[in-house]
Protein backbone atom coordinates (compact mmCIF):
# COMPACT_ATOMS: atom_id res chain seq x y z
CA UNK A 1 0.00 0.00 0.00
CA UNK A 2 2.92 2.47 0.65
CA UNK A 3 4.37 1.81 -2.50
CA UNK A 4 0.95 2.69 -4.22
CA UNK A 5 0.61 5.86 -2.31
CA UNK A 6 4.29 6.85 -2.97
CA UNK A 7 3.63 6.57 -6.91
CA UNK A 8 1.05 9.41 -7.45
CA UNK A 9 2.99 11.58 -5.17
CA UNK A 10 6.53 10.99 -7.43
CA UNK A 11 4.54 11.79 -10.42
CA UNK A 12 3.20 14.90 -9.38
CA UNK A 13 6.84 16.31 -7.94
CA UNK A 14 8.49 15.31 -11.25
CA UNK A 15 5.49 17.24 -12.79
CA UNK A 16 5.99 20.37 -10.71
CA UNK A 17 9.99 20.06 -11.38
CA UNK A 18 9.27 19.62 -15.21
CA UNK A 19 7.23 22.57 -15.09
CA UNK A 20 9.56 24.73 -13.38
CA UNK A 21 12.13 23.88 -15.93
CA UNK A 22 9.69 24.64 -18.47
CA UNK A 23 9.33 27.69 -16.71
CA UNK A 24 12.89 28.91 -16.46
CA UNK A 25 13.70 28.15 -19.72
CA UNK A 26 11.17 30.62 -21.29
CA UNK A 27 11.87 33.22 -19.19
CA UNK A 28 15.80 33.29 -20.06
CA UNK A 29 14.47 33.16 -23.74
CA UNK A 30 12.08 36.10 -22.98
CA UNK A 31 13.91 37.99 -20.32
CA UNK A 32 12.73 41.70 -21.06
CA UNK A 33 15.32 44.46 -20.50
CA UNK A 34 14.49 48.30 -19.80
CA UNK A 35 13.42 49.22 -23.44
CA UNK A 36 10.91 46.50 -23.06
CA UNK A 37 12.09 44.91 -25.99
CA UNK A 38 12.24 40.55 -25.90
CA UNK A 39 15.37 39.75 -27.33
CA UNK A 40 14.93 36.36 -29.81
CA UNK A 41 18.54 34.43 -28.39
CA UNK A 42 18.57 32.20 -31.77
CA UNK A 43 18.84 34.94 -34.19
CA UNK A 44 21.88 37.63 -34.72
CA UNK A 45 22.24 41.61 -34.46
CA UNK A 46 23.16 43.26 -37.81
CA UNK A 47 26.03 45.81 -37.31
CA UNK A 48 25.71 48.13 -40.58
CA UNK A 49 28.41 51.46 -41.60
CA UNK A 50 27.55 53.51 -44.12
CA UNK A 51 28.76 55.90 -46.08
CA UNK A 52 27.66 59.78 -46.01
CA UNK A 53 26.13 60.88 -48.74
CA UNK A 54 27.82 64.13 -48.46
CA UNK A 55 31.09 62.18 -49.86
CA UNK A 56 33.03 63.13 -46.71
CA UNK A 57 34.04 61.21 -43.61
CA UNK A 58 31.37 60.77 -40.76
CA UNK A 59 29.88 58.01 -38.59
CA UNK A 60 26.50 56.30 -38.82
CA UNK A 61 26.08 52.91 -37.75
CA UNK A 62 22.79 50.48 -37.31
CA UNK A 63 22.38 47.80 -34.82
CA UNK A 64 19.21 46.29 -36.03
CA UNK A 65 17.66 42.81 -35.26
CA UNK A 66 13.78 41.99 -36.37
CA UNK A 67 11.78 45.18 -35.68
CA UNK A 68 14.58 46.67 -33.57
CA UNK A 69 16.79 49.59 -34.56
CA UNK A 70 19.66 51.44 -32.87
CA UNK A 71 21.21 54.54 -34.63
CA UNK A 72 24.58 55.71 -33.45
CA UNK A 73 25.15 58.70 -34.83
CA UNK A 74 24.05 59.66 -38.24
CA UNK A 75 26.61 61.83 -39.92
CA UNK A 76 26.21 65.54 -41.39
CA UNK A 77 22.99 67.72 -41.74
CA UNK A 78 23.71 66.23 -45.67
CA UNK A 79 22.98 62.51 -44.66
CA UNK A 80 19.32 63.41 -43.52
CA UNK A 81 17.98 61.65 -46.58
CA UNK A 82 19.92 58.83 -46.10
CA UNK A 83 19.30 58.23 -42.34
CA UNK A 84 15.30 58.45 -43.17
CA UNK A 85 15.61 56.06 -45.55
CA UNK A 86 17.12 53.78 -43.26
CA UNK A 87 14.58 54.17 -40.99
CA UNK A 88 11.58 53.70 -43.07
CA UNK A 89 12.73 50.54 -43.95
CA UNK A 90 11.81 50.17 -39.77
CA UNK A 91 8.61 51.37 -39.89
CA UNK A 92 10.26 54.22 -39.12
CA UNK A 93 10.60 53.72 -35.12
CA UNK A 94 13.85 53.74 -33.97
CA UNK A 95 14.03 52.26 -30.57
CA UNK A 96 17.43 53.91 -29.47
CA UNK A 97 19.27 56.72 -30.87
CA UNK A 98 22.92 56.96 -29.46
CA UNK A 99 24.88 60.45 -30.48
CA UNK A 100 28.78 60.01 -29.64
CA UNK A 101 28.92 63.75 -29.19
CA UNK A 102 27.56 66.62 -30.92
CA UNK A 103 29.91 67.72 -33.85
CA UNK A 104 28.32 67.88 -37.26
CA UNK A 105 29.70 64.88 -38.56
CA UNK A 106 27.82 63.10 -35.89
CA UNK A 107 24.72 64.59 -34.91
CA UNK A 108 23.86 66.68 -37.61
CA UNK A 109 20.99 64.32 -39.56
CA UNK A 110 19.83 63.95 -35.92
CA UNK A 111 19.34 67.52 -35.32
CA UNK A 112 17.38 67.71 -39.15
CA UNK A 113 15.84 64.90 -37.82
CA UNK A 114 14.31 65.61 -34.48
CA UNK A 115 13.66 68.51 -35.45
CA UNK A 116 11.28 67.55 -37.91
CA UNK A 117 10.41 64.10 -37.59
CA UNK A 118 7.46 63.79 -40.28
CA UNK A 119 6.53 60.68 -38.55
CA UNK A 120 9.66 59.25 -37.29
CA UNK A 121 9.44 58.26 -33.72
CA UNK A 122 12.37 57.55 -31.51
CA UNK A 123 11.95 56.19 -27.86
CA UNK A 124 14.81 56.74 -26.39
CA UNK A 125 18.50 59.23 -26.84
CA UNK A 126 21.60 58.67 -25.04
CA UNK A 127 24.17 60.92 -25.68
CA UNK A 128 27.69 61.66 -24.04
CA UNK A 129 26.86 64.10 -20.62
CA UNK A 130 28.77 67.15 -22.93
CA UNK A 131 28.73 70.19 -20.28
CA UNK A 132 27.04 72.91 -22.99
CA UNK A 133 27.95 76.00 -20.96
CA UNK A 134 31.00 74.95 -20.24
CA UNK A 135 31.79 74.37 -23.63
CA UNK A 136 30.11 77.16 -24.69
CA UNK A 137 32.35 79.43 -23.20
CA UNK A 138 35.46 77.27 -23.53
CA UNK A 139 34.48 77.43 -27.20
CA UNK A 140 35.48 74.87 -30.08
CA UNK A 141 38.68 74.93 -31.90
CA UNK A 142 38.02 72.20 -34.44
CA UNK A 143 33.85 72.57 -34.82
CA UNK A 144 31.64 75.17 -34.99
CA UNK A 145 29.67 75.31 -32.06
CA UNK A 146 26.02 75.72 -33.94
CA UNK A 147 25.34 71.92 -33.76
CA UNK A 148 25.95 71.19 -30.04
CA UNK A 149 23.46 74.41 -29.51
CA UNK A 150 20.80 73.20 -32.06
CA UNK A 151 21.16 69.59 -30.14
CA UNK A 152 20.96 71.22 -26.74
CA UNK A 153 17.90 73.30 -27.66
CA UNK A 154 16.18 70.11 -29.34
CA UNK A 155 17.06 68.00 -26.42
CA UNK A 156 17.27 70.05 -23.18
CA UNK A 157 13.91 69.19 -22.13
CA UNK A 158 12.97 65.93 -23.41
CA UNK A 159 12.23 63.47 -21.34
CA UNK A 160 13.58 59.95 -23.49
CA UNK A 161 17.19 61.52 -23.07
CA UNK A 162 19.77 59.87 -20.74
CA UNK A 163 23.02 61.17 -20.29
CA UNK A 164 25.90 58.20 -20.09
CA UNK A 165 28.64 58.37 -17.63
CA UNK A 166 31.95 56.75 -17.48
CA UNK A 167 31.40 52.96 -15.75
CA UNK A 168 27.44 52.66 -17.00
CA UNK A 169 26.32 49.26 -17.88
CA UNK A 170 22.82 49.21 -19.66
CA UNK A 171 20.76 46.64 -21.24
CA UNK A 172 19.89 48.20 -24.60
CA UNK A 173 17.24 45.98 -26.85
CA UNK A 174 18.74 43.10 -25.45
CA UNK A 175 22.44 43.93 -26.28
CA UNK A 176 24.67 45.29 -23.02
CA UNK A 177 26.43 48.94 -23.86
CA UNK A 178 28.97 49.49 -21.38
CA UNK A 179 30.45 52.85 -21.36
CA UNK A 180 34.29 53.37 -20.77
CA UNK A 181 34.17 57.23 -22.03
CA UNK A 182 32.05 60.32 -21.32
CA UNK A 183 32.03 63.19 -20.67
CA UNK A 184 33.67 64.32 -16.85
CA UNK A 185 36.48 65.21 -15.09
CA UNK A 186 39.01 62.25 -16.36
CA UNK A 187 38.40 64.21 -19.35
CA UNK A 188 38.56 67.44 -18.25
CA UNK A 189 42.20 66.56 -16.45
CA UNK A 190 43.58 64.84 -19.59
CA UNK A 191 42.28 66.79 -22.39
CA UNK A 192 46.21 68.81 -23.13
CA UNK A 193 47.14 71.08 -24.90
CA UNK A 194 44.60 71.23 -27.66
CA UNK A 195 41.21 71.59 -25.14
CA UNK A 196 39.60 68.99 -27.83
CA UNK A 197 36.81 68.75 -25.08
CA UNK A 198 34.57 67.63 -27.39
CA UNK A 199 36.02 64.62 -29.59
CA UNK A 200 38.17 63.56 -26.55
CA UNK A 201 34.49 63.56 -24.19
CA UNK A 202 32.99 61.39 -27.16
CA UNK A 203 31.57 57.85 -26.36
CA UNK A 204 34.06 54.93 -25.34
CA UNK A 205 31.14 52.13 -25.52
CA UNK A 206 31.60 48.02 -26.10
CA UNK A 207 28.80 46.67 -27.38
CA UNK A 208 28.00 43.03 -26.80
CA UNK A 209 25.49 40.04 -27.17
CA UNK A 210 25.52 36.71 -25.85
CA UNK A 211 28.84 35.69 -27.71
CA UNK A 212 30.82 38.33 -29.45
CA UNK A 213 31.23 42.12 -28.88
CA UNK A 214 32.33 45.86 -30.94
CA UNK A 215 34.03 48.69 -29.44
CA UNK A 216 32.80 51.99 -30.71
CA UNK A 217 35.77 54.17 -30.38
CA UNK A 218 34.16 57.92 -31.55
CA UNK A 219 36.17 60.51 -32.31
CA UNK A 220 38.15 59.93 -28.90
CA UNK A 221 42.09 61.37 -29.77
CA UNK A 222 45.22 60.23 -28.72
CA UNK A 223 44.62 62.72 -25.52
CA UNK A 224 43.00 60.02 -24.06
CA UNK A 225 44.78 57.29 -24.58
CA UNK A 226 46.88 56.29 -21.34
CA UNK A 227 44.35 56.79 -18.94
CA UNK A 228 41.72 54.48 -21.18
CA UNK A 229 44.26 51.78 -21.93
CA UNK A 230 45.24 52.12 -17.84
CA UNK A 231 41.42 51.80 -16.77
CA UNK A 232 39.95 49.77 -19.37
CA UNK A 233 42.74 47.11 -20.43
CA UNK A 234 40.91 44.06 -18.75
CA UNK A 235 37.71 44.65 -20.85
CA UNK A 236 38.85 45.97 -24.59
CA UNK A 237 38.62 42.02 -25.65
CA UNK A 238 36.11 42.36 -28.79
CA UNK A 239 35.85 40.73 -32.27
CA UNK A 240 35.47 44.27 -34.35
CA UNK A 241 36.33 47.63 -33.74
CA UNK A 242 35.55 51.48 -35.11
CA UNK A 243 38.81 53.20 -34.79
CA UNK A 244 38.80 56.28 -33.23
CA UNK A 245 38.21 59.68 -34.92
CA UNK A 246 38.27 57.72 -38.25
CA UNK A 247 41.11 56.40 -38.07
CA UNK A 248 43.63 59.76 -37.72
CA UNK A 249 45.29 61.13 -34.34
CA UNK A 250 43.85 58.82 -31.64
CA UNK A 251 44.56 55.14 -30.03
CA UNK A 252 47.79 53.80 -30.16
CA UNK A 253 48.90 50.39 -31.85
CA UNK A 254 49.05 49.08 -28.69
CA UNK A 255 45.58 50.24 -27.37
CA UNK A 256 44.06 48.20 -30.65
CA UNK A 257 46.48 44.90 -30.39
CA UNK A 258 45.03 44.61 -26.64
CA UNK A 259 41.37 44.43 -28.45
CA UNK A 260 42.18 41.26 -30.05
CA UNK A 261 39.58 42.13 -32.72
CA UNK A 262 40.02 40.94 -36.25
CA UNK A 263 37.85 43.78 -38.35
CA UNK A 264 38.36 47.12 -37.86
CA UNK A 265 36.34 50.06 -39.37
CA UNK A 266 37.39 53.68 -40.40
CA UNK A 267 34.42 56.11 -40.59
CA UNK A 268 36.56 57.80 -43.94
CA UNK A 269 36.75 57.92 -47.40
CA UNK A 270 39.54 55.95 -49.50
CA UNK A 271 41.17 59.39 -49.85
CA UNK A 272 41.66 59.55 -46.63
CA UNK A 273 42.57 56.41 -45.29
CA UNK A 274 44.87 55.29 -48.62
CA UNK A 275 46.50 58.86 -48.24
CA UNK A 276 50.01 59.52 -46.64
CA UNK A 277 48.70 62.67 -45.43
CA UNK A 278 46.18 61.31 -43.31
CA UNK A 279 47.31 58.79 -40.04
CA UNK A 280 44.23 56.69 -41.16
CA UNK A 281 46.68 54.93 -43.88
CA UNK A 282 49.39 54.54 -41.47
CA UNK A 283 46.93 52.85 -39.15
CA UNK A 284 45.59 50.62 -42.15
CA UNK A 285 48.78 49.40 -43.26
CA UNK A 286 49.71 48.63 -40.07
CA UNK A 287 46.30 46.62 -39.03
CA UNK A 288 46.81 44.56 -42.31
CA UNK A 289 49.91 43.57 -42.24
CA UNK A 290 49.00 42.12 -38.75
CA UNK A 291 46.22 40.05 -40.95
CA UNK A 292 43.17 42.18 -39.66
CA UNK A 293 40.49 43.08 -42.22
CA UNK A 294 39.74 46.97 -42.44
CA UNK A 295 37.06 48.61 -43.60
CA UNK A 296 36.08 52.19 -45.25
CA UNK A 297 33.77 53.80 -46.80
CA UNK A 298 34.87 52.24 -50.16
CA UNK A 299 33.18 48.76 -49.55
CA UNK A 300 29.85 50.32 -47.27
CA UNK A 301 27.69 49.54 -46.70
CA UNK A 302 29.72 47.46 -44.34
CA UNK A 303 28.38 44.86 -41.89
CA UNK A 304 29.40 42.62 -39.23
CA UNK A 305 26.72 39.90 -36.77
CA UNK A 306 27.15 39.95 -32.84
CA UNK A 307 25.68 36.65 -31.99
């Protein structure tokens, strides 16, 4: 009789244990992150570069996977057309718009943008903590200062804006952005000579998904690079890489070799990064002879998976 009694009450515990499994394993699958968004964990993220349709350097990249659609950047006032495009094909909804900092090359089809949106909707902006009246009256010396303003103005009061600082770690559309750069006082105390607040307070993010991982270098110069390399050494590891401030006058050699990456891309034209009077073709060279694939605005659109 106990052995009959002991049966049913097996069954149901390796019910309830199947169930919880059950259980568990759909809510990894389905985990939700702060943008709401339920990340699919069998299919990839699309990294895409593109060109500007201006002709000149700049950086816009998409992160896009099913219905979702990260922006970082966008490129001149003269890639507008280009951007929209891009989003269209999204139903135009962009889920996260990330501006490294606000110089034209970077935020200036934002500003056209935002400012008119004729049906675009974006839920969410992160940008790089810039201090506008302190750069406002520190003033630019390789940008004029109208698109940080026009960004400002557009931006000031919105209420999908964050403002990254140096350590975040966000779930973004199931992808984690951690930020190694912004905007502070490490900046502020190794800017020299040049006071390039603004490209040297640009965004220092790594990118990464369940497997693999990009580093998004901005228009960070070489100002920077000791103290990064010194903080961040432990956690460069990626599989690709945009080079810093397209590839001229920013990370060392030896700041790239510790990324381990194996394709690296420069936000430039062939003129500039096949030119001896630009660093970019130094930097190229150098990358391929070490067997690394790099890639310009020559080939883009250019893309790479995160898996």
């Amino acid at each position: 009789m106990k052995k009959k009694r002991l049966l049913p009450a097996l069954l149901l515990l390796l019910l309830v244990l199947l169930c919880a499994v059950i259980f568990f394993l759909f809510s990894a699958k389905n985990k939700t992150d702060s943008t709401g968004y339920v990340p699919d964990l069998s299919k990839e993220y699309l990294v895409t570069q593109y060109s500007d349709a201006t002709g000149q350097h700049g950086t816009f990249y998409t992160i896009t996977k099913d219905s979702v659609l990260i922006i970082i950047d966008g490129g001149w006032a003269g890639n507008e057309a280009a951007v929209r495009e891009v989003i269209a094909q999204h139903g135009n909804h962009v889920d996260a718009w990330i501006i490294s900092h606000p110089h034209k090359d970077h935020a200036g089809a934002f500003n056209a943008i935002y400012a008119n949106p004729d049906g675009i909707t974006v839920d969410k902006i992160y940008d790089n903590g810039f201090d506008h009246d302190f750069i406002a009256e520190a003033g630019e010396p390789y940008d004029d200062i109208e698109i940080m303003e026009t960004y400002y103005e557009l931006t000031k009061d919105a209420a999908n804006v964050t403002h990254l600082k140096r350590g975040d770690v966000l779930d973004i559309c199931g992808l984690t952005f951690s930020v190694f750069n912004a905007y502070d006082d490490v900046v502020l105390a190794n800017v020299g000579g040049e006071k390039d607040y603004q490209n040297n307070a640009s965004l220092l993010l790594k990118v990464s998904s369940a497997n693999s991982s990009m580093l998004f270098c901005s228009d960070i110069k070489y100002d920077m690079n000791d103290t990064l390399l010194a903080s961040w050494e432990a956690e460069l590891s990626c599989d690709y890489v945009q080079t810093g401030h397209h590839g001229n006058w920013s990370f060392s050699d030896d700041f790239y070799d510790k990324t381990g990456a194996l394709v690296f891309f420069m936000d430039a034209t062939s003129e500039i990064t096949d030119s001896p009077n630009f660093p970019a073709s130094t930097l190229k060279s150098t990358l391929m002879e070490k067997g690394k694939t790099v890639l310009d605005f020559s080939t883009a659109p250019n893309s790479v998976t995160l898996k």
